[in-house]
Each structure stands twice: as structure tokens, then as C-alpha cells.
PDB file of N, CA and C in Angstrom:
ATOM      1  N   UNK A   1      14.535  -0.566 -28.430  1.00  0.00           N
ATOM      2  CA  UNK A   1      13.612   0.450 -27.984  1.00  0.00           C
ATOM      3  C   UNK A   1      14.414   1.547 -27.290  1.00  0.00           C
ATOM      4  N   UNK A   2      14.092   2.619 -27.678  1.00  0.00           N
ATOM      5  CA  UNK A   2      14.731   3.971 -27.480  1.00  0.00           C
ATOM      6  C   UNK A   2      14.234   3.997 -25.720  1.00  0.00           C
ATOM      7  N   UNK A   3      15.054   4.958 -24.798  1.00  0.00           N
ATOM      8  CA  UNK A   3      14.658   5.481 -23.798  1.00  0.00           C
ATOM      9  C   UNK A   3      13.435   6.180 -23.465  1.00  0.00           C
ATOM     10  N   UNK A   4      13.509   6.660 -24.522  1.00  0.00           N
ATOM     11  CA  UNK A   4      12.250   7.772 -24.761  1.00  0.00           C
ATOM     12  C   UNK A   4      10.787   6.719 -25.408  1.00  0.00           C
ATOM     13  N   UNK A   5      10.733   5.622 -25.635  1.00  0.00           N
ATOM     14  CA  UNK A   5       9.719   5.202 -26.018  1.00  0.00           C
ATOM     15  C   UNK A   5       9.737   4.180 -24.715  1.00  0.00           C
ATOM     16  N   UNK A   6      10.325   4.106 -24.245  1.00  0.00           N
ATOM     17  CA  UNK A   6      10.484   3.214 -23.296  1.00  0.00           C
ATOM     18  C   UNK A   6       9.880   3.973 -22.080  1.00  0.00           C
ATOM     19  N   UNK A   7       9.815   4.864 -21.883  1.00  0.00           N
ATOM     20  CA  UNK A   7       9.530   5.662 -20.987  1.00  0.00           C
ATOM     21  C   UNK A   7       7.941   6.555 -21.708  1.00  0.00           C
ATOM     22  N   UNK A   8       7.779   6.020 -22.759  1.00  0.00           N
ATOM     23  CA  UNK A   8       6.395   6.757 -23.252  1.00  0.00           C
ATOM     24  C   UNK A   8       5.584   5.486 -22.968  1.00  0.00           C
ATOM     25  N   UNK A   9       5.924   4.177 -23.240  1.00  0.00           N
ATOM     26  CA  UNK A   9       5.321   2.809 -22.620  1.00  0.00           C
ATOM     27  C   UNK A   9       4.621   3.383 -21.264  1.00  0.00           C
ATOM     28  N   UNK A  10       5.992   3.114 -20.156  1.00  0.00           N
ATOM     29  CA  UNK A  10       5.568   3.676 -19.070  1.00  0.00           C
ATOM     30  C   UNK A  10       4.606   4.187 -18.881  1.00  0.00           C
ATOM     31  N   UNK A  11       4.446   5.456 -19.080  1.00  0.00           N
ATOM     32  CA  UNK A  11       3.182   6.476 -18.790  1.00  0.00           C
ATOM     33  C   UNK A  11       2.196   5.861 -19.113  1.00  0.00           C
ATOM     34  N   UNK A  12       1.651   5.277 -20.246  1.00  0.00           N
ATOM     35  CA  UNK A  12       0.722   4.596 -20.688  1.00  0.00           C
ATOM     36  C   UNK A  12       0.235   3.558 -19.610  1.00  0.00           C
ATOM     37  N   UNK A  13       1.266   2.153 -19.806  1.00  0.00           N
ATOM     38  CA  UNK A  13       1.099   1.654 -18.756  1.00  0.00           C
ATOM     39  C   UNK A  13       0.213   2.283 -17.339  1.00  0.00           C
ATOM     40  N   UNK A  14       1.531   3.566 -16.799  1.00  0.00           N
ATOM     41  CA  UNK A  14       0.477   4.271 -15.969  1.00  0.00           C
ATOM     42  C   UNK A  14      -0.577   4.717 -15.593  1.00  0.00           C
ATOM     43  N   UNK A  15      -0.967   5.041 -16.715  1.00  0.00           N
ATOM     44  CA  UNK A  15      -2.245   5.920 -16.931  1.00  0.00           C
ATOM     45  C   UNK A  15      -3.376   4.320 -16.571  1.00  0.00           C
ATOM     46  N   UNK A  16      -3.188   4.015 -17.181  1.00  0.00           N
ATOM     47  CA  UNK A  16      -4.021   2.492 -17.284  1.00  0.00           C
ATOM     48  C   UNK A  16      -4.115   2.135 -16.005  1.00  0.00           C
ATOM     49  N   UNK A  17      -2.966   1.723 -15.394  1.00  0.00           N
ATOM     50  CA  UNK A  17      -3.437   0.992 -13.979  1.00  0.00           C
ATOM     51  C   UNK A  17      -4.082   1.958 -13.167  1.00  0.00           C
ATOM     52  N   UNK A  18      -3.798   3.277 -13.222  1.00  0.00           N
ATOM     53  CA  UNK A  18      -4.712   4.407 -12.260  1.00  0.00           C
ATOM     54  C   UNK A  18      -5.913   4.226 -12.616  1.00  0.00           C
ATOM     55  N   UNK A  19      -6.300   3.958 -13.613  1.00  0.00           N
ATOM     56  CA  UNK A  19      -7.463   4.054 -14.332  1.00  0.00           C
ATOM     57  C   UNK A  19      -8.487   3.314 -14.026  1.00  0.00           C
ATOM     58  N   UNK A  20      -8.080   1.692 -14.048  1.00  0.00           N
ATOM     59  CA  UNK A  20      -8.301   0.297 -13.668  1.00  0.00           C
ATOM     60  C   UNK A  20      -8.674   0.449 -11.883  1.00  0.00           C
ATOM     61  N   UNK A  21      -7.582   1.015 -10.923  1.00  0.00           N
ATOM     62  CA  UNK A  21      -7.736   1.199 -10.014  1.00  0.00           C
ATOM     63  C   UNK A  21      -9.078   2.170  -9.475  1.00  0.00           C
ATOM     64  N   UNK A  22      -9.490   3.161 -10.668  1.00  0.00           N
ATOM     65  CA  UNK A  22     -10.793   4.134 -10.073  1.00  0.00           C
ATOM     66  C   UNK A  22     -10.169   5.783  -9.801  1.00  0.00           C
ATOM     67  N   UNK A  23      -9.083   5.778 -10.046  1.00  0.00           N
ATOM     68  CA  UNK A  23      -8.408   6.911  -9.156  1.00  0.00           C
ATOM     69  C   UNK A  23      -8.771   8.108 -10.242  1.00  0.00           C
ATOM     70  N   UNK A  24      -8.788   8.296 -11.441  1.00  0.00           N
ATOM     71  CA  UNK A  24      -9.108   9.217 -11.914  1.00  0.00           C
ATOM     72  C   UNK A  24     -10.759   9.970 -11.788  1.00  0.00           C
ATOM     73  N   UNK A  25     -10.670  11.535 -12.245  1.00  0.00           N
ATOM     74  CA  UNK A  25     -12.263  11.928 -12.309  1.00  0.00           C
ATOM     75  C   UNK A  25     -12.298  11.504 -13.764  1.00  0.00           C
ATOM     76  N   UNK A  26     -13.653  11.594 -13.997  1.00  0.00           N
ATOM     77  CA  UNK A  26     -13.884  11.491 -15.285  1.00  0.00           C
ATOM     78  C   UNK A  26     -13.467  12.710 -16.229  1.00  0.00           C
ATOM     79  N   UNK A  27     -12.698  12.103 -17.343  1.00  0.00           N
ATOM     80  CA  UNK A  27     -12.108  12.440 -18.473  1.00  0.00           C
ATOM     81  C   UNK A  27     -10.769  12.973 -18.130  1.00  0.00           C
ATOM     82  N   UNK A  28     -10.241  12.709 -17.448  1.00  0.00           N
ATOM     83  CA  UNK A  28      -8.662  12.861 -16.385  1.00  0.00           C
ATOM     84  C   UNK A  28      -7.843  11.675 -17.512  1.00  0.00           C
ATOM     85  N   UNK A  29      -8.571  10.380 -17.279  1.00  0.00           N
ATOM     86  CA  UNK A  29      -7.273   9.621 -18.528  1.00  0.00           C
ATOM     87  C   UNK A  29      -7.211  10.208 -19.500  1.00  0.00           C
ATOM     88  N   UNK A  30      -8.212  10.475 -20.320  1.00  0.00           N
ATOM     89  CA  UNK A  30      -8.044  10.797 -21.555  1.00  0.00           C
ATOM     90  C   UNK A  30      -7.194  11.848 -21.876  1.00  0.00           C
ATOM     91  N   UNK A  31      -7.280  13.033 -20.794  1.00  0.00           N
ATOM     92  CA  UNK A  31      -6.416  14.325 -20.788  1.00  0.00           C
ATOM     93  C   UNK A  31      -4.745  13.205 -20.426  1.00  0.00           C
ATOM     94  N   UNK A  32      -4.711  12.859 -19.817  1.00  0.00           N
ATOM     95  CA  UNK A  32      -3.139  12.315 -19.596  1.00  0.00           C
ATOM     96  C   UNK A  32      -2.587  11.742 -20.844  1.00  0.00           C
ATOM     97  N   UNK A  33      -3.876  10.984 -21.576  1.00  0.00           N
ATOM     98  CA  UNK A  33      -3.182  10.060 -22.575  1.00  0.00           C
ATOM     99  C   UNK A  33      -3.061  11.012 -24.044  1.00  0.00           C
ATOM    100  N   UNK A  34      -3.781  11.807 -24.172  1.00  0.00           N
ATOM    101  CA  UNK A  34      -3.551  12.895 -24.857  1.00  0.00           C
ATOM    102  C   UNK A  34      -1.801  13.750 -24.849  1.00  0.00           C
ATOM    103  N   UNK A  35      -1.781  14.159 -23.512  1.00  0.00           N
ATOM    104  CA  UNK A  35      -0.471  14.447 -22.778  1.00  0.00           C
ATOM    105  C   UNK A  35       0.739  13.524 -22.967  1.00  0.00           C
ATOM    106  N   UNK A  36       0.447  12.572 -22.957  1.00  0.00           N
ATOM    107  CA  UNK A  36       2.396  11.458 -23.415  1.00  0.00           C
ATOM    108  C   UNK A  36       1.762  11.702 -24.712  1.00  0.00           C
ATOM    109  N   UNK A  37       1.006  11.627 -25.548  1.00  0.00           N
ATOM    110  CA  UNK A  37       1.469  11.046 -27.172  1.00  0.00           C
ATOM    111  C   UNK A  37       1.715  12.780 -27.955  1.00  0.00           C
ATOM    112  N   UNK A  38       1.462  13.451 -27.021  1.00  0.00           N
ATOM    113  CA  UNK A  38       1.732  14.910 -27.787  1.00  0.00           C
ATOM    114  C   UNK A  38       3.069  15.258 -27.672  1.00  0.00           C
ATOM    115  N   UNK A  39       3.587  14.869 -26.382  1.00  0.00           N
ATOM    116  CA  UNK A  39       5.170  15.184 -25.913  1.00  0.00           C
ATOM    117  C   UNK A  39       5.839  14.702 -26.989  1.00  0.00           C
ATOM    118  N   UNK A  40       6.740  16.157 -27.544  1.00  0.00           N
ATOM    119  CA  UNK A  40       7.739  15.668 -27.998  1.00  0.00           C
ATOM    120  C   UNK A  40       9.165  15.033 -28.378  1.00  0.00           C
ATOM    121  N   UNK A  41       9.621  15.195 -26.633  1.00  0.00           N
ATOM    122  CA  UNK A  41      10.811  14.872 -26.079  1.00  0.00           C
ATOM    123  C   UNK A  41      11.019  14.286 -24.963  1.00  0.00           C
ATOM    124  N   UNK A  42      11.918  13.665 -24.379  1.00  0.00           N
ATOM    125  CA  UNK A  42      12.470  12.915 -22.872  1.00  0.00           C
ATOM    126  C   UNK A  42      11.713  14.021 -22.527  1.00  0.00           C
ATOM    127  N   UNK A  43      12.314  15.508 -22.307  1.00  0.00           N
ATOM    128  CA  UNK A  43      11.844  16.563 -21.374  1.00  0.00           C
ATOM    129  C   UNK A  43      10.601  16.440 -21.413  1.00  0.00           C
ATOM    130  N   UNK A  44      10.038  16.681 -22.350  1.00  0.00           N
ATOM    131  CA  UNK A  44       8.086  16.638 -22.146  1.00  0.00           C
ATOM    132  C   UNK A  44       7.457  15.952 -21.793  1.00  0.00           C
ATOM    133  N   UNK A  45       8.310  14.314 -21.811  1.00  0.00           N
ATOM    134  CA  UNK A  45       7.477  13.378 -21.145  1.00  0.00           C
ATOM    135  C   UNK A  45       7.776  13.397 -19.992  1.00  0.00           C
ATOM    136  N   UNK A  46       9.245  13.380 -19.414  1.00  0.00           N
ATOM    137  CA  UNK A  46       9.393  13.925 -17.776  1.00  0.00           C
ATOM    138  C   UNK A  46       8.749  14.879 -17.194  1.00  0.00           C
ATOM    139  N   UNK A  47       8.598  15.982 -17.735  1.00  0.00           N
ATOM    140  CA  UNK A  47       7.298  17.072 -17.274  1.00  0.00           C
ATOM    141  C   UNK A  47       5.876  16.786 -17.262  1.00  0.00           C
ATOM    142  N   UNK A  48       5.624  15.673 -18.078  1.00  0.00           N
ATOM    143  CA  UNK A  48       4.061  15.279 -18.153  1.00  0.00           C
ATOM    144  C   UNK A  48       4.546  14.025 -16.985  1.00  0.00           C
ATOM    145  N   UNK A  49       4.917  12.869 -16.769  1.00  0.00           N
ATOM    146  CA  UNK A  49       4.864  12.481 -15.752  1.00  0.00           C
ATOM    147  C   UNK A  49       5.414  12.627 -14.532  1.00  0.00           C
ATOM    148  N   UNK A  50       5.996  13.991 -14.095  1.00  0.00           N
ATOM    149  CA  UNK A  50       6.340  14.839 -12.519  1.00  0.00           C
ATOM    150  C   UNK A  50       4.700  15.488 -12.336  1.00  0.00           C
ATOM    151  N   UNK A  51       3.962  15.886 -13.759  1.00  0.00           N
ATOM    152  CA  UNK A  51       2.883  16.406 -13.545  1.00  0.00           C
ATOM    153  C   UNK A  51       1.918  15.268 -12.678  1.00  0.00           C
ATOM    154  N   UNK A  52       2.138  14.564 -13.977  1.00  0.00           N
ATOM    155  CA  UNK A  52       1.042  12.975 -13.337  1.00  0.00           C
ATOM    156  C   UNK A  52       1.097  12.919 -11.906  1.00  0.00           C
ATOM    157  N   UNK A  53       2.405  12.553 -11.455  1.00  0.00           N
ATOM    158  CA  UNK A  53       2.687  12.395 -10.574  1.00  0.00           C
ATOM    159  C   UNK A  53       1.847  13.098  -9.021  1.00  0.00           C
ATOM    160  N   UNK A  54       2.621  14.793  -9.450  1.00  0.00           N
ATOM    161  CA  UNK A  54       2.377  15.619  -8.282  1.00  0.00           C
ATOM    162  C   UNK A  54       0.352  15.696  -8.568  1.00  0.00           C
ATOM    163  N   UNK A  55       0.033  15.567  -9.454  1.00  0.00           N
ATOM    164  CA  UNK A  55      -1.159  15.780  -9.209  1.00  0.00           C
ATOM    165  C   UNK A  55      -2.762  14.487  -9.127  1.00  0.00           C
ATOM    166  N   UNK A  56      -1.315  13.440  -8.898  1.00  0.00           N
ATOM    167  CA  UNK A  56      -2.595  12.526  -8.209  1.00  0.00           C
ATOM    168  C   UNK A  56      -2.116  11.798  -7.152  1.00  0.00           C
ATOM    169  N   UNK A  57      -0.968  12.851  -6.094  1.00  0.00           N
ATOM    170  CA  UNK A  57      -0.300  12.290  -5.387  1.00  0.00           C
ATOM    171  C   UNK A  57      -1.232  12.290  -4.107  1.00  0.00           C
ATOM    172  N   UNK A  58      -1.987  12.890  -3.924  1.00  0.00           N
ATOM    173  CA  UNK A  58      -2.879  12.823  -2.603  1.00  0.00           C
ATOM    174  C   UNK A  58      -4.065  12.136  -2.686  1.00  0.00           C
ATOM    175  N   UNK A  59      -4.342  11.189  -3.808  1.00  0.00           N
ATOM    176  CA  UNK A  59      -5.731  10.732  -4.379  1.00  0.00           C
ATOM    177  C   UNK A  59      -4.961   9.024  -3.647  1.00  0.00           C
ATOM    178  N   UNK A  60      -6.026   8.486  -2.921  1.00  0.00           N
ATOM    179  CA  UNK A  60      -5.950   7.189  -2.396  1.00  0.00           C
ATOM    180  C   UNK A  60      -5.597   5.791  -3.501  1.00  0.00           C
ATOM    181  N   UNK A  61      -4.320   5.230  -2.539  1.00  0.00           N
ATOM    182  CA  UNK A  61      -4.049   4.137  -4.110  1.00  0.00           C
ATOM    183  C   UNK A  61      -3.041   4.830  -4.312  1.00  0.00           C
ATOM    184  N   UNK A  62      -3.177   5.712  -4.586  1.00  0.00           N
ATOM    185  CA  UNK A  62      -1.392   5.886  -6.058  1.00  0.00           C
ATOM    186  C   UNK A  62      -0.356   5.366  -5.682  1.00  0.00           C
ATOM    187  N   UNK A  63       0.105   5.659  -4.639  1.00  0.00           N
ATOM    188  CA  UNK A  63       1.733   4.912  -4.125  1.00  0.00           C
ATOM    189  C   UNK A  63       1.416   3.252  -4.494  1.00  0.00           C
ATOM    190  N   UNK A  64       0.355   2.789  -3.804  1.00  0.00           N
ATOM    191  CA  UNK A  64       0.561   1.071  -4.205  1.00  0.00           C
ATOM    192  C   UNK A  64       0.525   1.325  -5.810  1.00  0.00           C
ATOM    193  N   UNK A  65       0.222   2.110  -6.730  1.00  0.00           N
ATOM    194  CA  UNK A  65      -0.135   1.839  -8.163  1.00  0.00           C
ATOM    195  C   UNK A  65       1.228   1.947  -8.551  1.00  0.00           C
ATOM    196  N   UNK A  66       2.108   2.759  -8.230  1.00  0.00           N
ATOM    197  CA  UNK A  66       3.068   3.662  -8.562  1.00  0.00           C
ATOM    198  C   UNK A  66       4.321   2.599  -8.212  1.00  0.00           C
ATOM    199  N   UNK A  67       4.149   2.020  -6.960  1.00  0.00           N
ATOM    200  CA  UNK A  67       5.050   1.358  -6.519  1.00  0.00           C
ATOM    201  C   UNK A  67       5.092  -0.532  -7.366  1.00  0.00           C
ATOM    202  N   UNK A  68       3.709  -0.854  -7.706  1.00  0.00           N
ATOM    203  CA  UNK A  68       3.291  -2.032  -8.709  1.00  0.00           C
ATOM    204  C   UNK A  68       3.750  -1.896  -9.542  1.00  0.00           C
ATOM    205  N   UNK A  69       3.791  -0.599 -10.481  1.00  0.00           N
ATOM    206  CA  UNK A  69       4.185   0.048 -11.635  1.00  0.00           C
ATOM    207  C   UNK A  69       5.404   0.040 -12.082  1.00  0.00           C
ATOM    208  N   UNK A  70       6.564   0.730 -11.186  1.00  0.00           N
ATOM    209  CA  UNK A  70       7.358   1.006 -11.438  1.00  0.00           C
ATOM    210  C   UNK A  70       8.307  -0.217 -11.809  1.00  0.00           C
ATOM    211  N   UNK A  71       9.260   0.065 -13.311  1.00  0.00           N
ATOM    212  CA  UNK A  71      10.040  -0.940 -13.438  1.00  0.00           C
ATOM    213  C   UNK A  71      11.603  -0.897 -13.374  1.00  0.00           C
ATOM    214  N   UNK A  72      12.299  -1.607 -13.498  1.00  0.00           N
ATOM    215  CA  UNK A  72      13.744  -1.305 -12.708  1.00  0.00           C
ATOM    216  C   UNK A  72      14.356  -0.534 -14.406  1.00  0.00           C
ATOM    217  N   UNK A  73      14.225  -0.343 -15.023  1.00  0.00           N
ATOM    218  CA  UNK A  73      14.574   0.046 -16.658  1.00  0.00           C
ATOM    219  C   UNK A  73      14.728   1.915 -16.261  1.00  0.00           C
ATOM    220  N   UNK A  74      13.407   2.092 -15.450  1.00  0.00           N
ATOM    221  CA  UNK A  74      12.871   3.814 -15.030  1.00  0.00           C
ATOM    222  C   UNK A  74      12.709   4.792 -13.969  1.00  0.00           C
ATOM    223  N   UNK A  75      13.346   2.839 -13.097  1.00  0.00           N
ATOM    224  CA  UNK A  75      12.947   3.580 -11.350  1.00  0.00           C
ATOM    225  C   UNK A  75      13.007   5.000 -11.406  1.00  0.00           C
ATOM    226  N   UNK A  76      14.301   5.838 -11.733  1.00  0.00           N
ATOM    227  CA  UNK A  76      14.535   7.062 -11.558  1.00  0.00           C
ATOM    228  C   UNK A  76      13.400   7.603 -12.154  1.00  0.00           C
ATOM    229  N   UNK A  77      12.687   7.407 -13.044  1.00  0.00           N
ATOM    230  CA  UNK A  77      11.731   8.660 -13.826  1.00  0.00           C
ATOM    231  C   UNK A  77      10.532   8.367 -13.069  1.00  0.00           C
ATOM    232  N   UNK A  78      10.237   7.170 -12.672  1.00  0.00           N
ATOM    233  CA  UNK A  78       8.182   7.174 -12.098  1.00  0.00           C
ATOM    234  C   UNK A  78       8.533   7.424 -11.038  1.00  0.00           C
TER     235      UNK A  78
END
């Protein structure tokens, strides 16, 4: 498994446990999951998840999701 699919896992993954957790508004996953499978590169998926990131960084939960989440393969990217 490539870096880059390995890191498109990820996001997915991500998207999911935020999801599971309640943290999104409605139709927020779907826009994210739309967002990794369109990216066409490392870069686009690093820009779609710094996006993820910065913009559900003040929504309650994320750090425990983020911190559950994260795997030692990506530490640097989530």
C-alpha cells in the first residue's frame, strides 16, 4: 500500500469516527468524503485533511477523536 492510499484510508477512517462521535452538521461527512476521493495527490489530500482538521478544531470531541485516530504509519499528517 502506497503512502498516498495509506493516508487516503486515514481520512476515511477519520471522517467516520467524527461522524460516529456526532461532531459533524448535517451533510458535513458527505462534503469531506467527497473531498479525499476527489484529491488527486499526497498534496490534495494533505490540504483536504489540514482543512479537516482546522475546521473542526473548535467543535467538542475532536482532539480525543483525533488523538484515538491517529496511527504511528501518519502521526506526522493527522
Amino acid at each position: 500500500m502506497s503512502l498516498q492510499s495509506a493516508y487516503r484510508e486515514d481520512l476515511r477512517e477519520l471522517v467516520a469516527a467524527l461522524d460516529e462521535r456526532g461532531i459533524f452538521r448535517p451533510g458535513e461527512r458527505e462534503a469531506w468524503e467527497e473531498g479525499i476521493e476527489e484529491a488527486d495527490d499526497m498534496t490534495e489530500l494533505m490540504i483536504t485533511g489540514e482543512a479537516l482538521h482546522k475546521a473542526m478544531l473548535d467543535r467538542e470531541g475532536v482532539e480525543e477523536v483525533v488523538s484515538e485516530h491517529t496511527k504511528e504509519r501518519t502521526r506526522a499528517f493527522v
